[in-house]
N, C-alpha and C. Protein backbone atom coordinates (compact mmCIF):
# COMPACT_ATOMS: atom_id res chain seq x y z
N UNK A 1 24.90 -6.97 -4.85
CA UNK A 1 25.41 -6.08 -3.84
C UNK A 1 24.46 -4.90 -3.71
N UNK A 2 24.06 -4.81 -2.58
CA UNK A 2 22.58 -3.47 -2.41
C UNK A 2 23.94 -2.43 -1.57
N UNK A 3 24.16 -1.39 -2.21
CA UNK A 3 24.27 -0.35 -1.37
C UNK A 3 23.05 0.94 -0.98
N UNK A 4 22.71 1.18 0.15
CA UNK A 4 21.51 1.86 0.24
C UNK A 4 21.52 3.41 0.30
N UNK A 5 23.05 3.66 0.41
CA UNK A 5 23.52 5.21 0.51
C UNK A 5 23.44 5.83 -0.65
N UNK A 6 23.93 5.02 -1.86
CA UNK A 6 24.13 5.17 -3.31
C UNK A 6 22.66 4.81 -3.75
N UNK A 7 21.38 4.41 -3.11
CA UNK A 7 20.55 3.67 -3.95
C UNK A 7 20.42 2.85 -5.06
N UNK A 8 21.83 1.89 -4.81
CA UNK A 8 21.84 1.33 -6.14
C UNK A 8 22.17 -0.35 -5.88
N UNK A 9 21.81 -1.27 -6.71
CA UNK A 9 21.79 -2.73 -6.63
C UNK A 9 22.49 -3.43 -7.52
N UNK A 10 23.58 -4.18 -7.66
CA UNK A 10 24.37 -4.69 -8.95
C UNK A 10 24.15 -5.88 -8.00
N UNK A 11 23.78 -6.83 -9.69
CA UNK A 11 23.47 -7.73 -9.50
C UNK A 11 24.39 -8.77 -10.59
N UNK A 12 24.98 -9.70 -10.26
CA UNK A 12 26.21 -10.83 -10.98
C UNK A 12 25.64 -12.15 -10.80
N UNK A 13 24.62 -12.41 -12.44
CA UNK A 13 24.42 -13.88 -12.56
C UNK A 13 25.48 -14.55 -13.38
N UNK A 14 24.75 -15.91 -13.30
CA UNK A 14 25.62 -16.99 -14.05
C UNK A 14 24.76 -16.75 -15.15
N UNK A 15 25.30 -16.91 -16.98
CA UNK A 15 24.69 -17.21 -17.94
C UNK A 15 23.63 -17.72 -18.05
N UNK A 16 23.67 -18.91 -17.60
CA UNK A 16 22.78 -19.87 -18.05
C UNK A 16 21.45 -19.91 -17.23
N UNK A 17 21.81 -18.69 -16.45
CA UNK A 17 20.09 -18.38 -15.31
C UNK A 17 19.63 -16.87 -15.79
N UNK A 18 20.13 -16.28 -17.05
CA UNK A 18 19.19 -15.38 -17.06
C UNK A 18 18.09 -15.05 -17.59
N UNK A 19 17.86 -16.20 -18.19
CA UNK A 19 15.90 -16.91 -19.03
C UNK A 19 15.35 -16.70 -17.12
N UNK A 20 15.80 -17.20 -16.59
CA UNK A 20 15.10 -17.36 -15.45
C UNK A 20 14.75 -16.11 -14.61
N UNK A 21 16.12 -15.15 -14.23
CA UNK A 21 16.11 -14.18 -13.56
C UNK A 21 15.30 -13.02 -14.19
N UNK A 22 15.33 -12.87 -15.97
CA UNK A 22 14.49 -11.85 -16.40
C UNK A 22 13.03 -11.65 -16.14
N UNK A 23 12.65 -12.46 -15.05
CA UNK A 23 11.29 -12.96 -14.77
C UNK A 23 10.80 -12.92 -13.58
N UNK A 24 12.08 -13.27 -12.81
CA UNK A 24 11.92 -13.42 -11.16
C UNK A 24 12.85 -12.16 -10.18
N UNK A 25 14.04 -11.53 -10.83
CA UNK A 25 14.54 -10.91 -9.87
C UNK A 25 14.25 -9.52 -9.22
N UNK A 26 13.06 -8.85 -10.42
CA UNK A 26 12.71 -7.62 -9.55
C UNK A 26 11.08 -8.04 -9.20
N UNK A 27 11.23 -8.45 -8.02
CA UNK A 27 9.79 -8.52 -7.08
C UNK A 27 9.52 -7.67 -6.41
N UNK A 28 8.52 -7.04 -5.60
CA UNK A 28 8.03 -6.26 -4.44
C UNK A 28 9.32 -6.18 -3.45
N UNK A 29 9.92 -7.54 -2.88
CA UNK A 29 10.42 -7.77 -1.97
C UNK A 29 12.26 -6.85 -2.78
N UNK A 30 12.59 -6.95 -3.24
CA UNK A 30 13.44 -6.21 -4.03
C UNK A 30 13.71 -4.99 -3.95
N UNK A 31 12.47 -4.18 -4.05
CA UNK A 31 12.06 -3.01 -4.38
C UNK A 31 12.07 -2.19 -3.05
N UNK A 32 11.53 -2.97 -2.19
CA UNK A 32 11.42 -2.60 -1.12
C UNK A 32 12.06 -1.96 0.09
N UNK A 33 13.19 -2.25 0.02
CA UNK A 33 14.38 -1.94 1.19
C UNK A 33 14.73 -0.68 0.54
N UNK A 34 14.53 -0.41 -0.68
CA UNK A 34 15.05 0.91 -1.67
C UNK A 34 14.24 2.21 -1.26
N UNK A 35 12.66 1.85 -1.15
CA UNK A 35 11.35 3.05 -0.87
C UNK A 35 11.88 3.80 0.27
N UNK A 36 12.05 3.40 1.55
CA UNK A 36 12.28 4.46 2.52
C UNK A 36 13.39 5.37 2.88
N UNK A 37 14.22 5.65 1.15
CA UNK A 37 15.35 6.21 1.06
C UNK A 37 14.34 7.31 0.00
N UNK A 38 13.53 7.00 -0.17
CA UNK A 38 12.42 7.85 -1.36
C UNK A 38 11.49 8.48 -0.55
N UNK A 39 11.47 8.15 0.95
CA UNK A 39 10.19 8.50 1.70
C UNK A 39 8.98 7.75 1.25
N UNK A 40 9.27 6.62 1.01
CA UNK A 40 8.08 5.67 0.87
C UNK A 40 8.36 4.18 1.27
N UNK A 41 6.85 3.74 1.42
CA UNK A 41 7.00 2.25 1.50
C UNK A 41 6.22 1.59 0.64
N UNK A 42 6.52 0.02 0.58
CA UNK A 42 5.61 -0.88 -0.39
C UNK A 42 4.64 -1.77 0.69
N UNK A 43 3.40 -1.69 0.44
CA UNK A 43 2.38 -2.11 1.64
C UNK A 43 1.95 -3.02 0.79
N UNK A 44 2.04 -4.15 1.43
CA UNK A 44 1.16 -5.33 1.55
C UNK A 44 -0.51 -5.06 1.46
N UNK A 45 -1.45 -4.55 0.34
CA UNK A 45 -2.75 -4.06 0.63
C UNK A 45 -3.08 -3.66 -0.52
N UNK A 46 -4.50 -3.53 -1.00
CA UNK A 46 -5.17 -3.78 -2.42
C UNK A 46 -5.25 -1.76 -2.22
N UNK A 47 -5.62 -0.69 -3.56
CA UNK A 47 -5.87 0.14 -3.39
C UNK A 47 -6.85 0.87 -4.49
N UNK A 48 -7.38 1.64 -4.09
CA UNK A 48 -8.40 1.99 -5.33
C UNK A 48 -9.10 3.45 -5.68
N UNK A 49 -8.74 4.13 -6.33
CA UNK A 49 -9.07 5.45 -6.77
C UNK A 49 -10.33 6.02 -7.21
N UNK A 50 -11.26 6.40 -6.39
CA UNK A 50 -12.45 6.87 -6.15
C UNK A 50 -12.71 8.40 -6.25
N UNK A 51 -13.14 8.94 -7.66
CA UNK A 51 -13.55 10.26 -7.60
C UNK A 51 -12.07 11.13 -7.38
N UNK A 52 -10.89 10.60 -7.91
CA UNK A 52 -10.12 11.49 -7.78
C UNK A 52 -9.37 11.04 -6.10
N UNK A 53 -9.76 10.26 -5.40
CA UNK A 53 -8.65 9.84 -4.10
C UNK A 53 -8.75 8.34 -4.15
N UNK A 54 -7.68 8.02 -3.45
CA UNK A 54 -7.41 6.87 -3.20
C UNK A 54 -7.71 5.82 -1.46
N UNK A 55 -8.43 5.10 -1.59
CA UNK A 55 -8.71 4.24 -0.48
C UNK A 55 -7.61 2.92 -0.75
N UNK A 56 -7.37 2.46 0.93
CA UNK A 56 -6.42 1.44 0.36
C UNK A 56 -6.42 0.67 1.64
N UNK A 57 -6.50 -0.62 1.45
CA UNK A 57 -7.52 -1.63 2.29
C UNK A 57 -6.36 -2.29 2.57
N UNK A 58 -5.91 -2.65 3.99
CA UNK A 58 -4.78 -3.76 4.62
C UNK A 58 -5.87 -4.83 5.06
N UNK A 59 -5.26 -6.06 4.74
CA UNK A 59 -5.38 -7.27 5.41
C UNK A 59 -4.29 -8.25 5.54
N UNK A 60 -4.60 -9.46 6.42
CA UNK A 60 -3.69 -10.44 6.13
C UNK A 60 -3.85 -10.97 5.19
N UNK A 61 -2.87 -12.00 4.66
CA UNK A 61 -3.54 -12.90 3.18
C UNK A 61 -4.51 -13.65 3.45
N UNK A 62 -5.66 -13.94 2.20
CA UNK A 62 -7.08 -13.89 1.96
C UNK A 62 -7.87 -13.59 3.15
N UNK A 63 -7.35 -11.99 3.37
CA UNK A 63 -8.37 -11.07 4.44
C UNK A 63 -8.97 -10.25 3.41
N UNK A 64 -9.16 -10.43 2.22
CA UNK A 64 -10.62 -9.70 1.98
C UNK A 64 -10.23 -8.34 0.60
N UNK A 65 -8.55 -8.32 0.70
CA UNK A 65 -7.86 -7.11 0.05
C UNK A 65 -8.17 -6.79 -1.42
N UNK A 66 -8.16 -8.03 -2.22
CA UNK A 66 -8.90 -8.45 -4.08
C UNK A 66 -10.00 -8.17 -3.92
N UNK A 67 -10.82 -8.65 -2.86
CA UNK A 67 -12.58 -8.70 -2.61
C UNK A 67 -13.23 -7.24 -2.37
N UNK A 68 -12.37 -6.92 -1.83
CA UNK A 68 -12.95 -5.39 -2.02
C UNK A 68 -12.62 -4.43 -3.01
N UNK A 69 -11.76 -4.56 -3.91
CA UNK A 69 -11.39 -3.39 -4.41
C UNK A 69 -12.67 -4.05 -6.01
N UNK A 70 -12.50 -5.42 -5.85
CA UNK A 70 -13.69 -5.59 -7.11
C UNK A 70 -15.01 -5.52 -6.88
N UNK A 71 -15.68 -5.25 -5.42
CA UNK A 71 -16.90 -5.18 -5.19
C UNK A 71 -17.01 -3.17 -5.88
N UNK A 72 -16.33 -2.93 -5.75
CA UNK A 72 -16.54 -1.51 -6.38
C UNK A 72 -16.74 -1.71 -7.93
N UNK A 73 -18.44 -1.03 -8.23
CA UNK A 73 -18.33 -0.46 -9.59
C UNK A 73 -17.80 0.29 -10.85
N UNK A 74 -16.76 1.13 -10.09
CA UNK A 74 -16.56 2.03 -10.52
C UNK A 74 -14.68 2.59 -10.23
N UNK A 75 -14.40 3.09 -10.52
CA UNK A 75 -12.66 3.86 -9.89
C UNK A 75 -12.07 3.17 -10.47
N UNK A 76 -10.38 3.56 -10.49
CA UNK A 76 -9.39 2.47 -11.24
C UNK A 76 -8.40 1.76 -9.94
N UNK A 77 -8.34 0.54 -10.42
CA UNK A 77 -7.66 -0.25 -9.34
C UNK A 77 -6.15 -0.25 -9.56
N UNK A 78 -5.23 0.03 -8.51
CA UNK A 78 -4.02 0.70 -8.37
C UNK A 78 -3.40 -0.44 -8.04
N UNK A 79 -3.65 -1.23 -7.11
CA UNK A 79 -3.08 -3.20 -7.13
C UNK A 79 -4.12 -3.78 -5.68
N UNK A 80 -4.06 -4.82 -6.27
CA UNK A 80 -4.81 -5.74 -5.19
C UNK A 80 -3.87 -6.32 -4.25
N UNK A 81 -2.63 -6.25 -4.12
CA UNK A 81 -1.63 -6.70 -3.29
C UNK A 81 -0.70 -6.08 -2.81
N UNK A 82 0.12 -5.78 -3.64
CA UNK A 82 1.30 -4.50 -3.33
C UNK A 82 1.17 -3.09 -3.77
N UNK A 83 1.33 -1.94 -2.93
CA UNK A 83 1.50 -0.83 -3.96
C UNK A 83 1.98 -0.21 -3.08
N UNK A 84 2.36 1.01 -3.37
CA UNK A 84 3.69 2.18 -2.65
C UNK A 84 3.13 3.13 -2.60
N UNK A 85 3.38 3.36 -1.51
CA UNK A 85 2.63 4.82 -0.64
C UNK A 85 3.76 5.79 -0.53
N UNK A 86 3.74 6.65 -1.10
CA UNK A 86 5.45 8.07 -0.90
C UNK A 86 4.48 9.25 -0.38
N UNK A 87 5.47 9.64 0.64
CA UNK A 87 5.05 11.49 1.21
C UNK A 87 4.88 11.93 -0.01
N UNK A 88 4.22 13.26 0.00
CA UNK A 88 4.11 14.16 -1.05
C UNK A 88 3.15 14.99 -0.61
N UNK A 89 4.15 16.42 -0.31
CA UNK A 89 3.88 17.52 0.92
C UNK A 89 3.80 17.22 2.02
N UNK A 90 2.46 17.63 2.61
CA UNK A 90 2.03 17.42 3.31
C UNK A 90 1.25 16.25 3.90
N UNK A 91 0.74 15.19 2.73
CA UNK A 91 0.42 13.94 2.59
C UNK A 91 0.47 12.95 2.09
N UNK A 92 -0.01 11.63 1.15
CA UNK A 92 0.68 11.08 0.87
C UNK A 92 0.14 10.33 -0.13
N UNK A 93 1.07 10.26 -1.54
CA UNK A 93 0.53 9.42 -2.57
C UNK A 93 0.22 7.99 -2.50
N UNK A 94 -0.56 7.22 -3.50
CA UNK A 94 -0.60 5.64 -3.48
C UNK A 94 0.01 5.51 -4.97
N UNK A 95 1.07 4.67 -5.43
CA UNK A 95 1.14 3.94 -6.49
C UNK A 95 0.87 2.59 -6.84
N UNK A 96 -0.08 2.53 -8.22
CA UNK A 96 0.23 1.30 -8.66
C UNK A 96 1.48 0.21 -8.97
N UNK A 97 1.27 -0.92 -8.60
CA UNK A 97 2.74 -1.80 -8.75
C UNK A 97 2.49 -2.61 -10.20
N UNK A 98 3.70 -3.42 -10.47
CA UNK A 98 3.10 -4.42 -11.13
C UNK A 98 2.74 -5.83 -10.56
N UNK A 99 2.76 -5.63 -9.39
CA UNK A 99 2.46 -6.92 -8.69
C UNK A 99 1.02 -7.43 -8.37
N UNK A 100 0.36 -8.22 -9.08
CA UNK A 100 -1.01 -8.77 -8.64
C UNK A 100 -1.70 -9.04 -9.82
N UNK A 101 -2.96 -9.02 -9.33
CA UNK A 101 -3.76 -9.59 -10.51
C UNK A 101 -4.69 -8.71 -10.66
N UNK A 102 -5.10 -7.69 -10.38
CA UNK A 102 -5.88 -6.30 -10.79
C UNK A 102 -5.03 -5.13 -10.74
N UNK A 103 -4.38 -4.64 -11.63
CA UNK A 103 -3.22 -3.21 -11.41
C UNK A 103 -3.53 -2.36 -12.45
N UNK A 104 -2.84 -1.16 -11.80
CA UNK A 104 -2.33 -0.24 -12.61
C UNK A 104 -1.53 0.57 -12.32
N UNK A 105 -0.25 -0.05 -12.56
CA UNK A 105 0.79 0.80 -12.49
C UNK A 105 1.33 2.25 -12.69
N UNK A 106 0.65 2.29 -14.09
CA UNK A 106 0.57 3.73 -14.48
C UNK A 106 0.20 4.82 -13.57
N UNK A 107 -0.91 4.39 -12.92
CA UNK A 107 -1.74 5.76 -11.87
C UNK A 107 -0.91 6.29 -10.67
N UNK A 108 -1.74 7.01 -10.36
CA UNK A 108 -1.93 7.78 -9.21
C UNK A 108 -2.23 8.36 -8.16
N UNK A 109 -2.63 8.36 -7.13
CA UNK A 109 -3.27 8.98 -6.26
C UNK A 109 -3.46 9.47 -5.04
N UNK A 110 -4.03 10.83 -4.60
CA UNK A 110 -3.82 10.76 -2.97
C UNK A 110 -4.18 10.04 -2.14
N UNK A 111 -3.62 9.26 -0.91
CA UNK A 111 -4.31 8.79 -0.18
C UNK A 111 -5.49 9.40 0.58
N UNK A 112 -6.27 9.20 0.90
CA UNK A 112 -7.30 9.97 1.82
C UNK A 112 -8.24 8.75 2.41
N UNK A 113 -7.67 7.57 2.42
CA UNK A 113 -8.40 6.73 3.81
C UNK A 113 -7.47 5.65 3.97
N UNK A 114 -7.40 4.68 5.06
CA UNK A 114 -6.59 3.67 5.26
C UNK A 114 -7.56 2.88 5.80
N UNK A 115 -8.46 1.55 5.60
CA UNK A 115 -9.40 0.58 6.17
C UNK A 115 -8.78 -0.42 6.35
N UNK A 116 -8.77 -0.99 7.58
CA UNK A 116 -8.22 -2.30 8.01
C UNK A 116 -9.63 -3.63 7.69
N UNK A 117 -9.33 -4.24 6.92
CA UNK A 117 -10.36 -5.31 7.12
C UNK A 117 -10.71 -6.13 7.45
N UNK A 118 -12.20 -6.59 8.08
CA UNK A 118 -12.60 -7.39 8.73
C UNK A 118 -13.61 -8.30 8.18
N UNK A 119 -13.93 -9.47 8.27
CA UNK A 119 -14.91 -10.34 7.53
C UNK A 119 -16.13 -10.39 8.53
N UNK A 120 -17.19 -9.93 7.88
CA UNK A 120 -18.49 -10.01 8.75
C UNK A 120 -19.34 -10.30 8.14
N UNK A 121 -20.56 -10.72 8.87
CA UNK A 121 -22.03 -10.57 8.18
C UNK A 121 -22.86 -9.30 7.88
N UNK A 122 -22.19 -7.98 8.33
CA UNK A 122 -22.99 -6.71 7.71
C UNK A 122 -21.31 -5.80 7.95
N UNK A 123 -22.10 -4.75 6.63
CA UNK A 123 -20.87 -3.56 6.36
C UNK A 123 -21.16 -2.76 7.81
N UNK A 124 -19.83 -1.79 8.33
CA UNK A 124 -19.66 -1.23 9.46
C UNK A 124 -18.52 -0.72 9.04
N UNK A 125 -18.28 0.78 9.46
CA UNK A 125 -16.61 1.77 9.33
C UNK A 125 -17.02 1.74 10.76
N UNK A 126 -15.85 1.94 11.45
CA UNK A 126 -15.14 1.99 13.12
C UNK A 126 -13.75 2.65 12.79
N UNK A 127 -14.07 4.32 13.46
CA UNK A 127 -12.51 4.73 13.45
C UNK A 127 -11.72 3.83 14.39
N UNK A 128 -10.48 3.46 13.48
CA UNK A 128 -9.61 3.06 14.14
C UNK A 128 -8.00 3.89 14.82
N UNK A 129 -7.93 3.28 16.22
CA UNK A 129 -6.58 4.51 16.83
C UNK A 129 -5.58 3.80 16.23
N UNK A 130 -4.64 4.66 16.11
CA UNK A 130 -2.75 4.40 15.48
C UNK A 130 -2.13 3.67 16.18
N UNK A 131 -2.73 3.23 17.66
CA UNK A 131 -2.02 2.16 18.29
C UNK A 131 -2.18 0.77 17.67
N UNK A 132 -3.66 0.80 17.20
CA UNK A 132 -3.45 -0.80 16.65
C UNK A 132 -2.94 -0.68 14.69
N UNK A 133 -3.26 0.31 14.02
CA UNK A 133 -2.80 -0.10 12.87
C UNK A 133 -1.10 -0.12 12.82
N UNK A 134 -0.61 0.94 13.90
CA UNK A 134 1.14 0.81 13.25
C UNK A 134 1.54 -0.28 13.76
N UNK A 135 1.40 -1.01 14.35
CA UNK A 135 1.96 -2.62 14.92
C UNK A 135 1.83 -3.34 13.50
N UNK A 136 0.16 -3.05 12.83
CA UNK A 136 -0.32 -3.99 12.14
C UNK A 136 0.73 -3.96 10.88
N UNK A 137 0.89 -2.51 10.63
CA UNK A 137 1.37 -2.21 8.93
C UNK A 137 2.93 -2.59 9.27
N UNK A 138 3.81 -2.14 10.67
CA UNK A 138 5.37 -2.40 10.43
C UNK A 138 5.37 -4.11 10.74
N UNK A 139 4.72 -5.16 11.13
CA UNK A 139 4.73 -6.34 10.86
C UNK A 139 4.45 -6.91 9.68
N UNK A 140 3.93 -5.97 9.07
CA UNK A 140 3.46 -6.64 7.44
C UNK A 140 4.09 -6.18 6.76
N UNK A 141 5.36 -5.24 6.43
CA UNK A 141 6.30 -5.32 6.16
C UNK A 141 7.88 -4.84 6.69
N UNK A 142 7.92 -5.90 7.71
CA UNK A 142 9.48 -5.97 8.26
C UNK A 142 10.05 -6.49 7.37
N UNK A 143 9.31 -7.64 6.81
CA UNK A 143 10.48 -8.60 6.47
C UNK A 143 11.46 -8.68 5.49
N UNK A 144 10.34 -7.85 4.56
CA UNK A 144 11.59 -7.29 3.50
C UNK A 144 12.70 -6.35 3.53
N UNK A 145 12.43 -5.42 4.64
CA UNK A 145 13.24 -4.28 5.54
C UNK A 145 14.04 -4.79 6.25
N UNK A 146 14.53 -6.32 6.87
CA UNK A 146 15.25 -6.89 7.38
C UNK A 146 16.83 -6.37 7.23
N UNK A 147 17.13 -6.11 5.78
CA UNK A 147 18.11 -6.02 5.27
C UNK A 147 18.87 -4.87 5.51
N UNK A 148 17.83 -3.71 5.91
CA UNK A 148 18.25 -2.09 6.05
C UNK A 148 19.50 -1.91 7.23
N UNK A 149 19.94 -0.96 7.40
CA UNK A 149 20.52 -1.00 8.28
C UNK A 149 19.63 0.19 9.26
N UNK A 150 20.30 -0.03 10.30
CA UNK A 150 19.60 0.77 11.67
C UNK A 150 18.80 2.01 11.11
N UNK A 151 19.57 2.99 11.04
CA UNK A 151 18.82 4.39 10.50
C UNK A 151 17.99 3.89 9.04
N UNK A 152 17.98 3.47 8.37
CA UNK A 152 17.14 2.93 7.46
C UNK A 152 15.35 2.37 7.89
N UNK A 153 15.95 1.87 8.78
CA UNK A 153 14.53 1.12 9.33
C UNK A 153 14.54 2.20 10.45
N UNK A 154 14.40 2.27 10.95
CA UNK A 154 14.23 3.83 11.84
C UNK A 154 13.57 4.90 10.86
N UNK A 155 13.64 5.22 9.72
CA UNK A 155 13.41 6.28 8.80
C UNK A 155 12.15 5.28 8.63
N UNK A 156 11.96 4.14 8.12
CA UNK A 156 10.93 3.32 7.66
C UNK A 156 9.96 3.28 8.62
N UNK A 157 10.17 3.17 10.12
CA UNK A 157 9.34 3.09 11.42
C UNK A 157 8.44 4.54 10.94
N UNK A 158 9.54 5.48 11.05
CA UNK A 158 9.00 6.70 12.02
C UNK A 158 7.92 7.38 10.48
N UNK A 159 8.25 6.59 9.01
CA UNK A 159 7.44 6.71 7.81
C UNK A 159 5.48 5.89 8.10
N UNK A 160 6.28 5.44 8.69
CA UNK A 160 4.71 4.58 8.97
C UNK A 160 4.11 5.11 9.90
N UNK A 161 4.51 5.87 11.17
CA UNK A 161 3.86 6.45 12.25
C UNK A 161 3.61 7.82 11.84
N UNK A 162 3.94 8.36 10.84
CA UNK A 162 3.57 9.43 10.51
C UNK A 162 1.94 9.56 9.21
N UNK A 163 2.54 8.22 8.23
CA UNK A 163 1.23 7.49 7.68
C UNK A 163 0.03 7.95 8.09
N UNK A 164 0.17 7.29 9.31
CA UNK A 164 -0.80 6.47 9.69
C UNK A 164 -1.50 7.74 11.32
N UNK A 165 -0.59 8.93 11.23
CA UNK A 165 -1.36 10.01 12.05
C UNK A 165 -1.60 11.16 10.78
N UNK A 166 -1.27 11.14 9.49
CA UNK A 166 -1.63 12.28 8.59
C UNK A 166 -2.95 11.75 8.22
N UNK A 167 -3.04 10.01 8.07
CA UNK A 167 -4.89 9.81 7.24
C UNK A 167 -5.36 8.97 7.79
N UNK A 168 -6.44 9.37 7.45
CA UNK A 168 -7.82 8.96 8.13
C UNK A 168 -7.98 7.66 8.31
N UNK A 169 -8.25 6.74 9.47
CA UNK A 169 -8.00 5.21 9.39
C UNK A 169 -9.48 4.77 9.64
N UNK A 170 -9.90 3.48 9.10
CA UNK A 170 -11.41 3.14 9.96
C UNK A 170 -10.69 1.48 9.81
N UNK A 171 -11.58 0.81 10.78
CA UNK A 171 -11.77 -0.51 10.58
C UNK A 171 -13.02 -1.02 9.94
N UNK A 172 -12.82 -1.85 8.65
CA UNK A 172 -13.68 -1.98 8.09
C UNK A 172 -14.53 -3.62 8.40
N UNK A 173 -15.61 -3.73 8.67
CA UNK A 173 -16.41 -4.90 8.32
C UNK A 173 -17.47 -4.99 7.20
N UNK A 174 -16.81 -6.29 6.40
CA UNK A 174 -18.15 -5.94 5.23
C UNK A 174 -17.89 -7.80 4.93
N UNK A 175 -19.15 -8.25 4.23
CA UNK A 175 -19.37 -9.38 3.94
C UNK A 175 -18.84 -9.70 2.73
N UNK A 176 -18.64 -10.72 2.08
CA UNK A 176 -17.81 -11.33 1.04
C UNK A 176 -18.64 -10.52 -0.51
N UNK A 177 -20.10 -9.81 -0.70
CA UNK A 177 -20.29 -9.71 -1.52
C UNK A 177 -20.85 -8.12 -1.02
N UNK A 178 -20.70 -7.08 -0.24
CA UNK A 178 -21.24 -5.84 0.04
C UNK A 178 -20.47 -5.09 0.28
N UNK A 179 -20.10 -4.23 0.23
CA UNK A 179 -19.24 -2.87 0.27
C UNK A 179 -20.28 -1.71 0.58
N UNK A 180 -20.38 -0.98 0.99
CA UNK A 180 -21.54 0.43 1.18
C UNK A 180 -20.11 1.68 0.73
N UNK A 181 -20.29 1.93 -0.83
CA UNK A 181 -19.23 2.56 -1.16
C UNK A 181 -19.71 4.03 -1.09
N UNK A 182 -20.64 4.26 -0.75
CA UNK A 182 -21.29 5.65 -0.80
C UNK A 182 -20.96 6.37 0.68
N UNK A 183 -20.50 5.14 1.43
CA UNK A 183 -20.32 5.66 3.04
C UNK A 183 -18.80 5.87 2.44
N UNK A 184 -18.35 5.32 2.05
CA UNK A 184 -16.04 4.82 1.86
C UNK A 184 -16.12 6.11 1.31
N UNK A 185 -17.06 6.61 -0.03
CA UNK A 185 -16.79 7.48 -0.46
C UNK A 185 -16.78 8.90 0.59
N UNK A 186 -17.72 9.15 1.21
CA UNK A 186 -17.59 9.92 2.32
C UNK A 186 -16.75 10.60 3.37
N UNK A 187 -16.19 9.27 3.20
CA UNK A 187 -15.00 9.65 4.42
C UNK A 187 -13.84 9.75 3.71
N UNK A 188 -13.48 9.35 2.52
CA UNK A 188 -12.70 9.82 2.14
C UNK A 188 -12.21 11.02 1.14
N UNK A 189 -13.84 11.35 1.25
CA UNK A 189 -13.74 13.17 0.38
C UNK A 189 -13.89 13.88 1.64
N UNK A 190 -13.54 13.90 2.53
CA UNK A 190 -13.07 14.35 3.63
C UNK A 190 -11.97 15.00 3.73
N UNK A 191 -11.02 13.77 3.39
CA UNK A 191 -9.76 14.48 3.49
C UNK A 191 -9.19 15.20 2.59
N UNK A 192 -8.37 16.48 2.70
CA UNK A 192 -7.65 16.97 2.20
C UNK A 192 -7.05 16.70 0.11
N UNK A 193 -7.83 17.19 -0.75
CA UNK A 193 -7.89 16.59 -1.75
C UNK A 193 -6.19 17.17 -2.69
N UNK A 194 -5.68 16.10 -3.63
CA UNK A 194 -4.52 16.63 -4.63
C UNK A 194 -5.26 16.15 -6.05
N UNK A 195 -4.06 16.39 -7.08
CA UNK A 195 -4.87 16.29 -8.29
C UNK A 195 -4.06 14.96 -8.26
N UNK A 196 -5.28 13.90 -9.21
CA UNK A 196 -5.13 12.60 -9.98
C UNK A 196 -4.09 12.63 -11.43
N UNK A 197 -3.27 11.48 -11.13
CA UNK A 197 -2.52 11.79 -11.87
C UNK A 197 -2.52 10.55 -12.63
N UNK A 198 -2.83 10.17 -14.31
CA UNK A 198 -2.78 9.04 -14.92
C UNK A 198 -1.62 9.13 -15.67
């Protein structure tokens, strides 16, 4: 039973499924309908903490999201798949999940870029406008938000259109083995810096 007013979830198995459920029942998708009662959401997208900020790369699945955050030498990787973005002030944190196969849950960080990715034969940043990423990010996760009720997802909409006009967006093209992290780094010591938090 999810009530979303109370923020709270009771959950009534059968015995003999909870070897099973201690394993499977808190996923991303779980978690999710809960964030935009926190002022946050859980994004579908790899993220990675550079010098104290955080870059955090959307794609579709195997668009490129693992591939980039390991072409980087250096920074700590926050998740290659899921992680949660919450207001905080004026802008907006990234958390690590436990979901994926490069994480760290533990961390922290400000956002200060959003790259949409693209598969090419040479690296290229292209600011991108808010008309095409907020279509992109509230389709990539409706589906777990299905469940909300009206003002819920309304709070979740108007969380993403605000996202996505507080930081800095580019569209990214880069090839399966190049990143030009000295440019990523650039644009994203740009923005507006908070302190790193491990």
């Amino acid at each position: 039973m999810l009530d979303f007013d109370a923020q709270r979830a009771d959950i009534s198995v059968i015995q003999s499924k909870v070897p099973f459920l201690r394993n499977h029942i808190i996923s991303s998708h779980f978690l999710a309908p809960f964030l935009p009662g926190f002022q946050a959401l859980m994004l579908h997208a790899s993220a990675i903490v550079r010098r104290g900020r955080t870059a955090v790369f959307l794609a579709l699945d195997e668009g490129g999201k693992t591939t980039a955050v390991r072409l980087s030498h250096s920074g700590i990787i926050l998740g290659d798949d899921q992680v949660i973005v919450r207001r905080s002030g004026k802008g907006f944190r990234v958390f690590g999940t436990p979901w994926g196969l490069h994480v760290d849950a533990e961390a922290n960080a400000p956002l200060s870029g959003i790259f949409l990715l693209k598969k090419a034969a040479t690296f290229s940043l292209t600011p991108l406008e808010t008309g095409k990423l907020i279509p992109f990010i509230w389709k990539e996760i409706q589906r777990p938000l299905a469940i909300l009720p009206n003002p819920l997802k309304k709070k979740a909409f108007l969380l993403v259109c605000d996202l996505v006009d507080t930081v800095p967006t580019w569209e990214m093209a880069f090839p399966r083995d190049f990143i030009d992290w000295n440019t990523v780094d650039r644009k994203i010591m740009t923005h507006p810096r908070a302190t790193f938090v491990k």
